[in-house]
C-alpha atoms as a PDB file:
ATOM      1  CA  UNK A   1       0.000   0.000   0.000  1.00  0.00           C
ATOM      2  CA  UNK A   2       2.577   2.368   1.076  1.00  0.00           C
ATOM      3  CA  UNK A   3       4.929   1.788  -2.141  1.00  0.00           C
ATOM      4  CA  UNK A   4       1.576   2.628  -4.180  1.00  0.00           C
ATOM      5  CA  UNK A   5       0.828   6.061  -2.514  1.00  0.00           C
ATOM      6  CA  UNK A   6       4.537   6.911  -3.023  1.00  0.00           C
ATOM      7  CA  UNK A   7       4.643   5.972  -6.390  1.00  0.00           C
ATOM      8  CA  UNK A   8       1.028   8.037  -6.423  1.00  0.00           C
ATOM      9  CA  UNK A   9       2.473  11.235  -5.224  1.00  0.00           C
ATOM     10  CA  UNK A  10       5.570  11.125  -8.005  1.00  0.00           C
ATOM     11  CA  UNK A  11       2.944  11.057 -10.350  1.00  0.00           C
ATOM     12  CA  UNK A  12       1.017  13.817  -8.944  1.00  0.00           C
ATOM     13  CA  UNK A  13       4.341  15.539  -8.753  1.00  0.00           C
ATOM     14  CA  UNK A  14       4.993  14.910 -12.169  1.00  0.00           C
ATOM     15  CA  UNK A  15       1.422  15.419 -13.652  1.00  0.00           C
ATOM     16  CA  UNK A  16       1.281  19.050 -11.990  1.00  0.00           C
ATOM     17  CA  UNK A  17       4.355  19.669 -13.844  1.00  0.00           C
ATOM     18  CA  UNK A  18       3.362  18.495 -17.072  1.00  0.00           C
ATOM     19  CA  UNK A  19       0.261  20.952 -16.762  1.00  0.00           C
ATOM     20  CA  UNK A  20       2.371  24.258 -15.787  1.00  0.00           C
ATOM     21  CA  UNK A  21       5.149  23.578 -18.084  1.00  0.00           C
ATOM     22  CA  UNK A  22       3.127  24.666 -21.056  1.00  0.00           C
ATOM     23  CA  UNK A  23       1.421  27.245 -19.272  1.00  0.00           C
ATOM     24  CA  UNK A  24       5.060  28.959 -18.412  1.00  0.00           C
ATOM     25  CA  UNK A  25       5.838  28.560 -22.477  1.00  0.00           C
ATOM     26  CA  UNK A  26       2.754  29.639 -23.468  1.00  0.00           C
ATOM     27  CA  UNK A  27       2.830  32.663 -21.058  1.00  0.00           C
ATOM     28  CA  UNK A  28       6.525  33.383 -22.054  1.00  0.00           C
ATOM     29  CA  UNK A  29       5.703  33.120 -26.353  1.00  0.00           C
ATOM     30  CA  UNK A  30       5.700  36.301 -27.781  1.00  0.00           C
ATOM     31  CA  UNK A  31       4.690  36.215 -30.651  1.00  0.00           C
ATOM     32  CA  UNK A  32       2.650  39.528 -31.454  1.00  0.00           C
ATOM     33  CA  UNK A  33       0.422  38.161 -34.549  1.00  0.00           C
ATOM     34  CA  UNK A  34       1.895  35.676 -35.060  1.00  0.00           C
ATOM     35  CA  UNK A  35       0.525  31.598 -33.254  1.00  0.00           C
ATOM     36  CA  UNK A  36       2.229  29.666 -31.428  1.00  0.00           C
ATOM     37  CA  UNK A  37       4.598  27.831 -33.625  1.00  0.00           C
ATOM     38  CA  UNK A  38       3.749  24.064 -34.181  1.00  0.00           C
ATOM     39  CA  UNK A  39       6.993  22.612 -32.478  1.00  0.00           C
ATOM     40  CA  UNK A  40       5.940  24.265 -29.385  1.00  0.00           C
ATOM     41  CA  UNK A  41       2.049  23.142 -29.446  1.00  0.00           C
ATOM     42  CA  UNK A  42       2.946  19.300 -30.032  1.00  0.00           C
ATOM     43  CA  UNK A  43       5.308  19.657 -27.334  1.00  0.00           C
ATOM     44  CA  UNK A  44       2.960  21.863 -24.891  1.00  0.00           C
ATOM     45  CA  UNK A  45      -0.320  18.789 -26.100  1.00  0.00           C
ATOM     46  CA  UNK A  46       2.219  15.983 -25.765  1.00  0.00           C
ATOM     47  CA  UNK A  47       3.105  17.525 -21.943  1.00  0.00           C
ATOM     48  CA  UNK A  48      -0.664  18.203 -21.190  1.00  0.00           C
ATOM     49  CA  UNK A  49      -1.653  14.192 -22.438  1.00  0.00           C
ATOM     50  CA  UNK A  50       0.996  12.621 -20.278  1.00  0.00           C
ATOM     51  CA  UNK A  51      -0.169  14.955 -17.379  1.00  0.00           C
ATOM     52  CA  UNK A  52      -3.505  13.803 -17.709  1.00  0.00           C
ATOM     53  CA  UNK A  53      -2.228   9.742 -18.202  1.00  0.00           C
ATOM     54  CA  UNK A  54      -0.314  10.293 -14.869  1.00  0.00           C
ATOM     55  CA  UNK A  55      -3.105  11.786 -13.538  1.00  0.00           C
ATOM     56  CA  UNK A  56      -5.572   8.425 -14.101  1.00  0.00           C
ATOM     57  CA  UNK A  57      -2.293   6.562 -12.957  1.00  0.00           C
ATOM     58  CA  UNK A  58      -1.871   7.988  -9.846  1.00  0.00           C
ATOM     59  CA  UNK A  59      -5.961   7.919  -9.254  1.00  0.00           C
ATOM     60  CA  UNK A  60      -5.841   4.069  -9.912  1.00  0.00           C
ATOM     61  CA  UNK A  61      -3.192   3.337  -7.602  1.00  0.00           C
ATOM     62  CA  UNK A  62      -4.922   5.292  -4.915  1.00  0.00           C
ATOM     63  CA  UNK A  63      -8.257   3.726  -6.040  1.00  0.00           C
ATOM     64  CA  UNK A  64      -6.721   0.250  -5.390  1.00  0.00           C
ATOM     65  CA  UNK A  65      -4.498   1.026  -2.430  1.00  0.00           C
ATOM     66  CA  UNK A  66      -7.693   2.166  -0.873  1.00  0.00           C
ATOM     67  CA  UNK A  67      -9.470  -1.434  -1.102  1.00  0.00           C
ATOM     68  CA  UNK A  68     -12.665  -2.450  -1.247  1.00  0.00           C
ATOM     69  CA  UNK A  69     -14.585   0.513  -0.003  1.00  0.00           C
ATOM     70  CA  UNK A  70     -13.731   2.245  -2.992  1.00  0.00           C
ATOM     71  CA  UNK A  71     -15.810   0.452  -4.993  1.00  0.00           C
ATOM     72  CA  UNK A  72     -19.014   1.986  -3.763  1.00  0.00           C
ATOM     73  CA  UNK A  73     -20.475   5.071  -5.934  1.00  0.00           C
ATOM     74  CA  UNK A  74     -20.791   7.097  -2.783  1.00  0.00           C
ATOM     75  CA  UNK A  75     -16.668   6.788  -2.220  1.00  0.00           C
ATOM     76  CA  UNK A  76     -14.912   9.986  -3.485  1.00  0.00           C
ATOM     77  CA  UNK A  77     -12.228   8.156  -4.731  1.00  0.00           C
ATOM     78  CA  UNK A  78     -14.766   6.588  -7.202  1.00  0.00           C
ATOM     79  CA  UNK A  79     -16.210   9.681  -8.308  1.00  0.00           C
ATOM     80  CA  UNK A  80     -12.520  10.860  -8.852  1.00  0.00           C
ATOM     81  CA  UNK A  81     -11.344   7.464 -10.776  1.00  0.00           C
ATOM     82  CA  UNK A  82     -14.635   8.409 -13.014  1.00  0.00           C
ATOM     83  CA  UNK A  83     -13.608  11.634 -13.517  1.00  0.00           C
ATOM     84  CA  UNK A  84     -10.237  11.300 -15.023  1.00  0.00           C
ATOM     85  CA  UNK A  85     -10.609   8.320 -17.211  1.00  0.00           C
ATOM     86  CA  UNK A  86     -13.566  11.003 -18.638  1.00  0.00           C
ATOM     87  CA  UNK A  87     -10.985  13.365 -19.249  1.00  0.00           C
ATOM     88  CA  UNK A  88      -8.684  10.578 -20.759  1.00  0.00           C
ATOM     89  CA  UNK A  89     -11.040   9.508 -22.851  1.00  0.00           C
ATOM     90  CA  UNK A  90     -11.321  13.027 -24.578  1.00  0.00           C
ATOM     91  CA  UNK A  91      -9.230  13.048 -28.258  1.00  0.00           C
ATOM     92  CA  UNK A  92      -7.381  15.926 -27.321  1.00  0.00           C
ATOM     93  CA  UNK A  93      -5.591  13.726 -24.592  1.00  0.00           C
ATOM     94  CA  UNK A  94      -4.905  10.533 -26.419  1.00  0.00           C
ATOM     95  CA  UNK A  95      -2.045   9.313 -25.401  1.00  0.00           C
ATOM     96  CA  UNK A  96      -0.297   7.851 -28.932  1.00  0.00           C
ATOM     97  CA  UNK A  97      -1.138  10.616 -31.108  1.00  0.00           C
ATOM     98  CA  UNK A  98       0.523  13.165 -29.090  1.00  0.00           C
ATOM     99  CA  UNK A  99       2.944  10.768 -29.173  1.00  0.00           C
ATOM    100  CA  UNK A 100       3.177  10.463 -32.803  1.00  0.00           C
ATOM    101  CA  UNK A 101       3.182  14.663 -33.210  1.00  0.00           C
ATOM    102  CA  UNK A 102       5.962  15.275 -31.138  1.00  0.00           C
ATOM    103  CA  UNK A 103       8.098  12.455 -32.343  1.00  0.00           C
ATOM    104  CA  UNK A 104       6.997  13.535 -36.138  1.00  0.00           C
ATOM    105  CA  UNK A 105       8.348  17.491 -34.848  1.00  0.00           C
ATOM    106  CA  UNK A 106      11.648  15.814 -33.642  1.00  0.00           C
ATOM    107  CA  UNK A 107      12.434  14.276 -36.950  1.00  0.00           C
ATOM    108  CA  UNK A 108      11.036  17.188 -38.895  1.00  0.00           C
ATOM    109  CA  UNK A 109       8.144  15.831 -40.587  1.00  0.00           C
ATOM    110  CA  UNK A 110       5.105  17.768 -38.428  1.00  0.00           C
ATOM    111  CA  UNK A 111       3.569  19.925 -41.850  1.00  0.00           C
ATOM    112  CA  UNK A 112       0.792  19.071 -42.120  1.00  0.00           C
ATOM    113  CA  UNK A 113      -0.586  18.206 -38.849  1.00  0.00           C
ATOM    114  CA  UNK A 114      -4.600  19.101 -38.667  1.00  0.00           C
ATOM    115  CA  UNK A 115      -5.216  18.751 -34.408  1.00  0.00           C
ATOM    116  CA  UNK A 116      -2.841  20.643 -32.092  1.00  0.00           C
END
């Protein structure tokens, strides 16, 4: 139980992060007219979807650490469990297309891309 809340709060840790490290480059772009360059949004998506994976990680180990009592709709930790796989589940945060954009930007083949 122990080893699972630990590992839980390093992906908190990490997930928080992944959420304000975008936030500080999108705060810090200044680009007058001009958007955010591409290389920049796959990164800032593909740090936002692995936030949001960490996020259901961390939930589920809780979720489990916590035992059966969890299991009951009235149990905040099921609400919560609900809650980010809902936000998972959305297409801006799936996890292999992000993926797939930022490794494209790293090898120099993003034009093109329709979602960022």
């Amino acid at each position: 139980v122990l080893a699972r809340l630990g590992e839980a709060g390093s992906e908190v840790a990490a997930a928080e992060e992944g959420i304000r490290r975008p936030w500080r480059v999108m705060l810090a772009w200044r680009g007058g007219e001009e958007i955010l360059p591409l290389s920049l949004r796959a990164d800032c998506r593909s740090s936002i979807t692995h936030a949001v994976e960490w996020s259901v990680r961390a939930t589920l180990r809780v979720f489990q650490a916590a035992g059966s009592r969890a299991i009951f709709d009235d149990n905040p930790l099921q609400r919560a469990l609900r809650d980010v796989i809902a936000v998972r589940a959305h297409a801006m945060n799936h996890l292999e297309k992000s993926g797939s954009i930022r490794a494209k930007d790293a090898l120099g083949s993003l034009a093109g891309e329709f979602l960022l």
